[in-house]
Protein backbone atom coordinates (compact mmCIF):
# COMPACT_ATOMS: atom_id res chain seq x y z
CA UNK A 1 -15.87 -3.03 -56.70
CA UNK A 2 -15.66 -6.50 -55.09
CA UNK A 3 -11.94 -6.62 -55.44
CA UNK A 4 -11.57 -3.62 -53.76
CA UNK A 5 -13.84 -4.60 -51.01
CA UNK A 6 -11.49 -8.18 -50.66
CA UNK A 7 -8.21 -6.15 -50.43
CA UNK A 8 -9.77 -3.84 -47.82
CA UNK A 9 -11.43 -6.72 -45.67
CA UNK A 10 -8.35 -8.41 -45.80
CA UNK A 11 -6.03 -5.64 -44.76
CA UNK A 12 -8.16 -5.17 -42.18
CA UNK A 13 -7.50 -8.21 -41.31
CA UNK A 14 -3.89 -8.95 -41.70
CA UNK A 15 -3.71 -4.97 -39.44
CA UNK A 16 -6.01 -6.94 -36.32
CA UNK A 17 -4.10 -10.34 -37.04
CA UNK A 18 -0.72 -7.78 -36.21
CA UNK A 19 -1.84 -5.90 -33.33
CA UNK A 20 -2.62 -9.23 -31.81
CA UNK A 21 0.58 -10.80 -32.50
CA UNK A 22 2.30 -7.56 -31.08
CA UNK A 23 0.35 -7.23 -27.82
CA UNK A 24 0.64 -11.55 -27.30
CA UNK A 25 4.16 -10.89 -27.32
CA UNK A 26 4.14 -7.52 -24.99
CA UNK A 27 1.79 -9.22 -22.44
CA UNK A 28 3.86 -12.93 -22.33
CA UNK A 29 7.22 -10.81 -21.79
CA UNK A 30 5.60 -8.60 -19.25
CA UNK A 31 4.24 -11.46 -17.53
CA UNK A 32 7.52 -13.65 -17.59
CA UNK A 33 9.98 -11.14 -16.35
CA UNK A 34 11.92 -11.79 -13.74
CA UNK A 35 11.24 -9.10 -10.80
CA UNK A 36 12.28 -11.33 -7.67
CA UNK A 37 14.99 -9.73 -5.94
CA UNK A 38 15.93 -12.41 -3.59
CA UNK A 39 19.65 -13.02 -3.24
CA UNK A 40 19.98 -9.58 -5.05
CA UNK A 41 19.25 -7.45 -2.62
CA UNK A 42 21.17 -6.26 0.02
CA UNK A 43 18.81 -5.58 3.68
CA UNK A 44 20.77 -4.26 6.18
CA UNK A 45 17.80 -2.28 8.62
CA UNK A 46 16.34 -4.80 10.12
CA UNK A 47 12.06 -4.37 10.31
CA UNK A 48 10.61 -2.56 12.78
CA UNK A 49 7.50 -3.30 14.31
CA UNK A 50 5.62 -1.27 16.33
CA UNK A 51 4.65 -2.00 19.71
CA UNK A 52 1.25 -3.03 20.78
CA UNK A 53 -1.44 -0.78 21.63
CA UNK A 54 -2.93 -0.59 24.89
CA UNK A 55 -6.89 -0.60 24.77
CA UNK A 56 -9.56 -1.21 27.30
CA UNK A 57 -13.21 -3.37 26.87
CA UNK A 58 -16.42 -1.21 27.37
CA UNK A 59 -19.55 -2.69 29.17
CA UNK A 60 -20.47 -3.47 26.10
CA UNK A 61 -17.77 -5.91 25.32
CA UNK A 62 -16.16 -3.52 22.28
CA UNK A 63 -12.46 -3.60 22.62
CA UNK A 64 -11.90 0.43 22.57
CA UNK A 65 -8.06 1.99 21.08
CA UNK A 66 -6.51 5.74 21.67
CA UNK A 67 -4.98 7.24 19.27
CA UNK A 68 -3.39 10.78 19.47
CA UNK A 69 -2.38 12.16 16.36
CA UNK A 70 1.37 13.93 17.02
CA UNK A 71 4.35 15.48 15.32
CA UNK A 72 7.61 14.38 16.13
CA UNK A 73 11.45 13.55 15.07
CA UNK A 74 12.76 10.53 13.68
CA UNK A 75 16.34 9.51 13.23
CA UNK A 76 16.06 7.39 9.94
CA UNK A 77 19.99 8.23 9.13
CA UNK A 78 22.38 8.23 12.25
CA UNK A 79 22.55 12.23 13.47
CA UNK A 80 19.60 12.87 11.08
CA UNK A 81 16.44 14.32 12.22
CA UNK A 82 13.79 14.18 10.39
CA UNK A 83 10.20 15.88 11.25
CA UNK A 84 7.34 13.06 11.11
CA UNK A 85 4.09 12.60 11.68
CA UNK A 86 2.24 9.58 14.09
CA UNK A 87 -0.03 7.98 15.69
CA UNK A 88 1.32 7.42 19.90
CA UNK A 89 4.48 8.35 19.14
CA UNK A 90 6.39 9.94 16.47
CA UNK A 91 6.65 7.75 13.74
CA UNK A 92 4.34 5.92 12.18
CA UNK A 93 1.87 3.96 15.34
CA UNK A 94 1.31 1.08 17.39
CA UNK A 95 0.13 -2.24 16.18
CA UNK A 96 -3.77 -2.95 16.79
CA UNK A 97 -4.60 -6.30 18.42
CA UNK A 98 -7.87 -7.88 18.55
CA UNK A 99 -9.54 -10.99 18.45
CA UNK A 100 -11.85 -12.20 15.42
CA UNK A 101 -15.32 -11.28 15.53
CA UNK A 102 -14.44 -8.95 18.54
CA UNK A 103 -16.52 -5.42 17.80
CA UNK A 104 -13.10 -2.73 17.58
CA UNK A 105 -13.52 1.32 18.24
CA UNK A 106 -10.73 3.64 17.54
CA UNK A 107 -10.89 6.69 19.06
CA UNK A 108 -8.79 9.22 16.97
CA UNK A 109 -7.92 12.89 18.51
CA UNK A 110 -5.99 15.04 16.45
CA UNK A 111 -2.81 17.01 17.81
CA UNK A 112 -1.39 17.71 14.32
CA UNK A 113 -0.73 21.60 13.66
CA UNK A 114 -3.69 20.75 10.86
CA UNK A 115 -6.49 19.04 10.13
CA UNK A 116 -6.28 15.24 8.90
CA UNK A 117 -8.03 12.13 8.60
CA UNK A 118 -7.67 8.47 8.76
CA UNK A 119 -9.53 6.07 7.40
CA UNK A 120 -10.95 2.62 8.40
């Protein structure tokens, strides 16, 4: 009986002393790969940014956005129209500037064919 219970503690052991060496060796190749595609990739769209938002300050010193919720067409592809969604304009929306600290309202109204959401 105590052989038996030597040969099954240590198979138990040599199986754990296994999966360890297996997953060290998953883990250190997953975390050495090389993913960086700089110099390998080709950009040729340069980024857009979208323009600054307009806003106004409210007696109370809160810096206070507009955003209208639209559809719209976007030309992604040269002579290809695409139907988006956005906020101010078509696409995407307009960058939101404030200063640190600075108390920030967005007011959101929705103009979308259905009901959505944003979130904050």
């Amino acid at each position: 009986m105590r052989t038996l219970r030597r040969l099954v503690l240590g198979s138990c052991a040599l199986a754990i002393a296994f999966v360890t060496v297996i997953a060290s060796v998953v883990t250190w190749t997953w975390s050495s790969a090389d993913v960086s595609t700089v110099g390998t990739t080709e950009f040729t769209r340069p980024l857009n940014i979208p323009p600054l938002a307009d806003s106004s300050i409210d007696a109370d010193g809160t810096r206070v956005f507009s955003l209208d919720m639209r559809t719209g067409t976007t030309e992604f592809e040269a002579g290809e129209a695409t139907e988006t969604w956005g906020f101010n304009g078509s696409y995407l929306g307009p960058t939101l500037r404030a200063n640190r600290g600075e108390k920030v309202r967005v007011r959101v109204r929705n103009e979308l064919p259905e009901a959505s959401t944003t979130c904050r």
